[in-house]
Structure formats: structure tokens, C-alpha cells
Protein backbone atom coordinates (compact mmCIF):
# COMPACT_ATOMS: atom_id res chain seq x y z
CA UNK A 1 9.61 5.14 -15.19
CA UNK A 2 9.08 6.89 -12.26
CA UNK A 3 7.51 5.84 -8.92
CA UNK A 4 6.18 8.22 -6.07
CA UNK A 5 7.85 8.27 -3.29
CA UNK A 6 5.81 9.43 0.24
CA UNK A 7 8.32 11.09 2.60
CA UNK A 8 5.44 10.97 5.04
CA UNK A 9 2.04 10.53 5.60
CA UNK A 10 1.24 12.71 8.64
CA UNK A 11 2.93 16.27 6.71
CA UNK A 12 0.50 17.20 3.91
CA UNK A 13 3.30 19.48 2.18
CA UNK A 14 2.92 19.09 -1.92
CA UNK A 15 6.59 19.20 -1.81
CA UNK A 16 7.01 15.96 0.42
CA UNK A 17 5.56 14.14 -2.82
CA UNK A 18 7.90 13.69 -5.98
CA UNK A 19 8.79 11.38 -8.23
CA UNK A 20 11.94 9.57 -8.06
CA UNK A 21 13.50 8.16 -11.68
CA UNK A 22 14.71 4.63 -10.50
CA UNK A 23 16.10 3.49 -13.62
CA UNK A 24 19.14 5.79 -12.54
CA UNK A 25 19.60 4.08 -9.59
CA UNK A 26 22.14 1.87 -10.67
CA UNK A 27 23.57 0.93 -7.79
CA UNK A 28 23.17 1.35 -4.18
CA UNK A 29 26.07 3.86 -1.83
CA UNK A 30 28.98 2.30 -1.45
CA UNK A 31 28.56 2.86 2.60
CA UNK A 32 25.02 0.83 1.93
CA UNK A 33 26.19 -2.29 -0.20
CA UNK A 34 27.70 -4.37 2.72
CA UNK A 35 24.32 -3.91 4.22
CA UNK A 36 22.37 -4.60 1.54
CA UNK A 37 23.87 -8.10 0.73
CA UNK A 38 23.54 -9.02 4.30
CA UNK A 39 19.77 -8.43 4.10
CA UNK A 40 19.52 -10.76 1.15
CA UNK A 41 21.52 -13.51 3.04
CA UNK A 42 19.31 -13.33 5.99
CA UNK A 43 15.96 -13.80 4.12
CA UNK A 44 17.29 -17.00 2.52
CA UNK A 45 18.55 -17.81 6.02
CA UNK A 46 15.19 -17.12 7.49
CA UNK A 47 13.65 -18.84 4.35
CA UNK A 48 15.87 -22.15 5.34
CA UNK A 49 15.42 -22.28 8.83
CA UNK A 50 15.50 -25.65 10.43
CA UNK A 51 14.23 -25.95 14.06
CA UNK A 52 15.90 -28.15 16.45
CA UNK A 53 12.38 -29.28 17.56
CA UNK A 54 13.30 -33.48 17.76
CA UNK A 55 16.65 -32.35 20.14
CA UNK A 56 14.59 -30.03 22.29
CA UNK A 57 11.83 -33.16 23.08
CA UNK A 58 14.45 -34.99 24.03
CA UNK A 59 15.25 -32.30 26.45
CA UNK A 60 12.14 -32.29 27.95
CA UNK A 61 11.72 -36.38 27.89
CA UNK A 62 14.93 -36.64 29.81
CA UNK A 63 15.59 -33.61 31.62
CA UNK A 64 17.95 -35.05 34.27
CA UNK A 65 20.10 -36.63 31.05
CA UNK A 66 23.29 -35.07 30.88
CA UNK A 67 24.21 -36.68 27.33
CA UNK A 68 20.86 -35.81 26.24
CA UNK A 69 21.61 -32.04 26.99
CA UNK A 70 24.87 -31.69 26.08
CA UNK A 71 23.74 -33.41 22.55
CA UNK A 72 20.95 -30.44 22.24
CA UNK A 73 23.44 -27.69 22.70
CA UNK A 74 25.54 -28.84 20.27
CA UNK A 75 22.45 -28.72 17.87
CA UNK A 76 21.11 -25.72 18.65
CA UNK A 77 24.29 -23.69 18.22
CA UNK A 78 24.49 -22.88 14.72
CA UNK A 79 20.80 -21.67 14.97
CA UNK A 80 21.90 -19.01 17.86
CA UNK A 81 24.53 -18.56 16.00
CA UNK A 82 22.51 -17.34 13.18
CA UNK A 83 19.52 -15.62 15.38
CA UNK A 84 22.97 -13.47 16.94
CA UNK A 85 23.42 -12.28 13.39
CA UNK A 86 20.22 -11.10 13.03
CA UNK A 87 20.23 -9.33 16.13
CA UNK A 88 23.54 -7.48 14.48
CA UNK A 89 21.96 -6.66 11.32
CA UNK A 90 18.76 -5.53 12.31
CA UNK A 91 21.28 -2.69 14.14
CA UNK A 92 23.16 -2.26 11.31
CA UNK A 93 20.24 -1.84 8.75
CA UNK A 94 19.27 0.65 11.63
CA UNK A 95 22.33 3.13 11.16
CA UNK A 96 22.11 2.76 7.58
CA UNK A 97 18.38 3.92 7.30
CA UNK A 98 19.61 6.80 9.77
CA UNK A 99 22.15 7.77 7.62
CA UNK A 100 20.07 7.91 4.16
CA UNK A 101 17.28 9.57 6.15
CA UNK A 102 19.63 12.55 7.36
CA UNK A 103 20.62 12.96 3.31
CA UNK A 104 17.30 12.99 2.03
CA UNK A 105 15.56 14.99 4.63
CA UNK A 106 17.64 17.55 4.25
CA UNK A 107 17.55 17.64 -0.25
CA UNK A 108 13.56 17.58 1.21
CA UNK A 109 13.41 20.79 3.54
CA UNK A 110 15.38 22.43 0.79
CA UNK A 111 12.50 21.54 -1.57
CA UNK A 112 10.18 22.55 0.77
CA UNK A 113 11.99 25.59 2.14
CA UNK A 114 11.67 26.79 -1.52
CA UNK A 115 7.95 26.43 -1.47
CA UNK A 116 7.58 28.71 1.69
CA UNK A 117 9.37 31.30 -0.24
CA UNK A 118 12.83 30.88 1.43
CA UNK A 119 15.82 28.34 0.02
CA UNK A 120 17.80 27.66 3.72
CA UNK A 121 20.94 28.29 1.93
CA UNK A 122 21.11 26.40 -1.03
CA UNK A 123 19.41 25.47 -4.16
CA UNK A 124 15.75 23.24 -3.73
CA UNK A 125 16.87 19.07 -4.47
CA UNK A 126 13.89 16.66 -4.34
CA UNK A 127 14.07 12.91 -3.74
CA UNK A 128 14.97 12.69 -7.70
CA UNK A 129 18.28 13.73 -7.38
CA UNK A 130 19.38 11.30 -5.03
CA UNK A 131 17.90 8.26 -6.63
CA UNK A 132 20.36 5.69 -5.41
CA UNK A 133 19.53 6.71 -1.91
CA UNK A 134 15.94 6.72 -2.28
CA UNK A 135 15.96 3.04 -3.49
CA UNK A 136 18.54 1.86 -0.66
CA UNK A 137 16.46 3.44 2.30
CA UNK A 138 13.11 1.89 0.73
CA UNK A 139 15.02 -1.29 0.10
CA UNK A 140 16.02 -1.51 3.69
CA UNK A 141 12.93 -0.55 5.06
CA UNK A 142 11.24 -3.36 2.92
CA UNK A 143 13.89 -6.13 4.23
CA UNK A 144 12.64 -4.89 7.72
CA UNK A 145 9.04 -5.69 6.93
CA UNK A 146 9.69 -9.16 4.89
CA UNK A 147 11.99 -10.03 7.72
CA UNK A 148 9.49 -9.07 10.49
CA UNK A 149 6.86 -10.95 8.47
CA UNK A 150 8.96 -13.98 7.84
CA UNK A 151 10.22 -14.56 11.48
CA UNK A 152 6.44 -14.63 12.23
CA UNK A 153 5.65 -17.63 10.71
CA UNK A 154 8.72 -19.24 11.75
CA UNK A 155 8.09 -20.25 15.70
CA UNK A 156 10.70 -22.61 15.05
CA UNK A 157 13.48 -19.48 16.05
CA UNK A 158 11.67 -18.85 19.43
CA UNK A 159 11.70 -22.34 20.02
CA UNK A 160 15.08 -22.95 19.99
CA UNK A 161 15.90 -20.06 22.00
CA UNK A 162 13.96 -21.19 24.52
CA UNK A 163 15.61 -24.89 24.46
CA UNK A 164 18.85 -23.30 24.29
CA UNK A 165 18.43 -21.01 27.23
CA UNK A 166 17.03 -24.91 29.10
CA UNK A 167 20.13 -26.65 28.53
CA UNK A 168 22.50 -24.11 28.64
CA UNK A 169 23.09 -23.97 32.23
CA UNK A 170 23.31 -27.53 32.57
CA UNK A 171 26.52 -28.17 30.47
CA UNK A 172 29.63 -27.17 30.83
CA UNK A 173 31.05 -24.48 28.09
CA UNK A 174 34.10 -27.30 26.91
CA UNK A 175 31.43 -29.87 26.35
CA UNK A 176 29.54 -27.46 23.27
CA UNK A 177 32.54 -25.61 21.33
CA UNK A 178 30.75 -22.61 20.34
CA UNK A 179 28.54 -22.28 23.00
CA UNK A 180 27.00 -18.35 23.73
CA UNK A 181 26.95 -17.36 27.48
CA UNK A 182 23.21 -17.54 29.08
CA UNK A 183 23.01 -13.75 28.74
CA UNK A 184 23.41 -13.75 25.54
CA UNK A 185 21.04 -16.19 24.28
CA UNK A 186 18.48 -14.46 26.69
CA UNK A 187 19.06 -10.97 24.82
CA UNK A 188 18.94 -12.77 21.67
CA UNK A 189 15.41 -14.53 22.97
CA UNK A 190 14.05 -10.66 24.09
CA UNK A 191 14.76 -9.49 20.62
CA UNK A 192 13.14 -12.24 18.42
CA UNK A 193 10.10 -12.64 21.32
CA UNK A 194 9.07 -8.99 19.80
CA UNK A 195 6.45 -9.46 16.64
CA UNK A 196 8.65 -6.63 14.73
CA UNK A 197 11.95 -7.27 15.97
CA UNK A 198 13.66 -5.11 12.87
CA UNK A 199 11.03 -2.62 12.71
CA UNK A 200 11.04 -2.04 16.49
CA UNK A 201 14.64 -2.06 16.76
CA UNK A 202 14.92 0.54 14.15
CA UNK A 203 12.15 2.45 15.28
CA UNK A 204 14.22 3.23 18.59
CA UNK A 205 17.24 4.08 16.81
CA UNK A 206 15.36 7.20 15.26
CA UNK A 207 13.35 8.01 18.28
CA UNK A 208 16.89 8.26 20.86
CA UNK A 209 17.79 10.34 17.58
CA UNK A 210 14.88 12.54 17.83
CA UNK A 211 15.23 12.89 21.90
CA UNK A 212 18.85 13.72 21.89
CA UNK A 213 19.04 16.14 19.40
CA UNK A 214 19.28 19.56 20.06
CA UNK A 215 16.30 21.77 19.72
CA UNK A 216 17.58 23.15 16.51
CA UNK A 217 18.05 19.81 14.88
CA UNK A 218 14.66 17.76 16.18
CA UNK A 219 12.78 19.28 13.06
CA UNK A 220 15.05 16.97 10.67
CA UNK A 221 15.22 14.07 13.18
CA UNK A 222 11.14 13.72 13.54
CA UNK A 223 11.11 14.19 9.67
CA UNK A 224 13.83 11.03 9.68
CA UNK A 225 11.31 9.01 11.71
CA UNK A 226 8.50 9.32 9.35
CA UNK A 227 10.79 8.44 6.57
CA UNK A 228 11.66 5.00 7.83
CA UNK A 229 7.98 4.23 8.68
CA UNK A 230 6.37 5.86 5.70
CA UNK A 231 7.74 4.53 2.63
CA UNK A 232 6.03 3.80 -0.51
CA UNK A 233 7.25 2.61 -3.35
């Protein structure tokens, strides 16, 4: 059964709108799997959270209580621990959509090269042809939005952060084995403080594409962006 599949909604080219034949999309690229299974592991993650609220009012009851604060880092390490990840994966999903997008923009400016009259080089290729692709970039982009839509309703994750970032400077790095540096808990708090963390961070990964590519090349790059913020499945 096939499904359209909108390359983008601010070109009106016909040939920017096929259909794509999932059922032969057995399995995602190889270079995409890894990914992939990550992004399943962090929605159930996200689904599961459990805010350190209880150690955190503690904090804040007795903030001159060394035992008190050492016993809330301890606590809240596995969650930064876990928000880190995140961090990593919403730059890895990032690369991977950049990737994909460079493969099917070009089988599209074939396509639509053809239209014009003129075939760039090679033979026209829609979206079809590459179905395996087309599912893994609108899989990835989807994980983006449930994840962005998830962490939402979780205030739980900002929470922490913030407790972690209150207690961290008041205990020494022996006393919480595992304990992240200040800095890093503050990048991780930046990143997660954003309402589309995922979307945003992959949204500059394809804009520093489009600026530092030569002249030649931006065509392909701004046609990349409005694949990774235009799909429909």
C-alpha cells in the first residue's frame, strides 16, 4: 500500500510528491539501525521517568545539610545520567537525518531535473526506490516529535536538573561516584530547558549545513532542511 510522502511544503513541484511502497521497506540501513533502537529505548525511558522530587525538598528544607546534599546527588545521578544520553542521541538522530536527506534529495532533483526537460546526469529515481530510507528519515523525524512532546509533559527532567546543578557544588566529587562536572549538568539543563530540544537541535544541524556549503551545493542543503521539517507520512 502506498503512502505519500511530502518532500516539502514550501516547493510546489508535482515531482516533490510520490508515492513510496513501504511494504518493501523491510528493514531500515544498516548505518541507521543503531540509531533507530536507541530512539525506541529513550521513549520508554522518557515514558518511565521518575523525578527525584522528595530528595530535592529535602534540599531546599535543609540547605546548609551536608548529608542531606550529598544524599540528593547520589539520587539524582542516574537521571543526569540518562538526560546526558539524550543530549547524545538527539545529535546522533541529527547526522542520521542529514545523511538520509543528502540520498533522497538527490534521487529527488533527478526526478525533478527530468521534469524540466534535463536528467543532471543520470536516470530520474523518486522517493520509491529508496523505500528503506524514506521510512528511516520519517521514523526519525517522528521520534523527534514524540520525544519533544513527551519531555513536555514531564517537568520532572527540568526539575532535577535544576536540583542537581543546587547540590552539586556543595559536595565533593568522591562523596557521589558518578557525579557529572557543574558544566555539564548546566549544558545538559540548556538543552532540555528548550520546548523542542530534538527538533531544535536537529534543526541547527541542517541550517550550519545549509550556511557552510558552497554556493553550488546550498540548492540540495535547503532542500535537506525542508525534508526533516516536512514529513508526512
Amino acid at each position: 500500500m502506498g503512502q505519500e510522502f511530502s518532500l516539502s511544503s514550501f516547493l510546489e513541484d508535482p515531482a516533490l510528491r510520490v508515492d513510496v511502497d513501504f511494504s518493501e521497506a523491510t528493514s531500515p540501513p544498516p548505518r541507521c539501525q543503531k540509531t533507530l533502537d536507541q530512539c525506541v529505548g529513550a521513549l520508554q525511558r522518557l515514558g518511565r521517568y521518575s523525578p527525584e522530587a522528595e530528595a530535592i525538598r529535602q534540599t531546599i528544607t535543609n540547605p546548609h545539610d551536608h548529608n542531606v546534599a550529598v544524599a540528593t546527588a547520589r539520587a539524582l545521578v542516574p537521571n543526569v545520567d540518562t538526560v546526558a544520553g539524550w543530549v547524545a542521541l538527539s545529535r546522533a538522530v541529527s547526522e542520521a537525518v542529514q545523511d538520509l536527506t543528502e540520498v533522497l534529495a538527490l534521487h529527488t532533483s533527478l526526478q525533478s531535473n527530468e521534469a524540466n526537460g534535463s536528467l543532471a546526469g543520470g536516470p530520474a529515481l523518486t522517493l520509491g526506490d529508496l523505500p528503506c530510507e524514506t521510512l528511516a528519515l520519517a521514523s526519525l523525524v517522528h521520534f523527534c516529535w514524540k520525544f519533544d512532546t513527551g519531555k513536555m509533559i514531564q517537568p520532572g527532567v527540568i526539575n532535577d536538573l535544576a536540583g542537581y546543578r543546587r547540590v552539586v557544588g556543595k559536595v565533593d566529587a568522591a562523596e557521589v561516584p558518578g557525579m557529572t562536572v557543574d558544566e555539564a549538568a548546566s549544558s545538559a539543563l540548556r538543552y532540555m530547558d528548550i520546548p523542542g530540544p530534538t527538533i531544535a537541535t536537529l534543526t541547527f544541524f541542517l541550517l550550519h549545513g545549509v550556511l557552510t556549503e558552497p554556493q553550488e551545493q546550498r540548492q540540495s542543503a535547503v532542500l535537506d532542511g525542508g525534508t526533516s521539517t516536512c514529513v508526512i507520512i
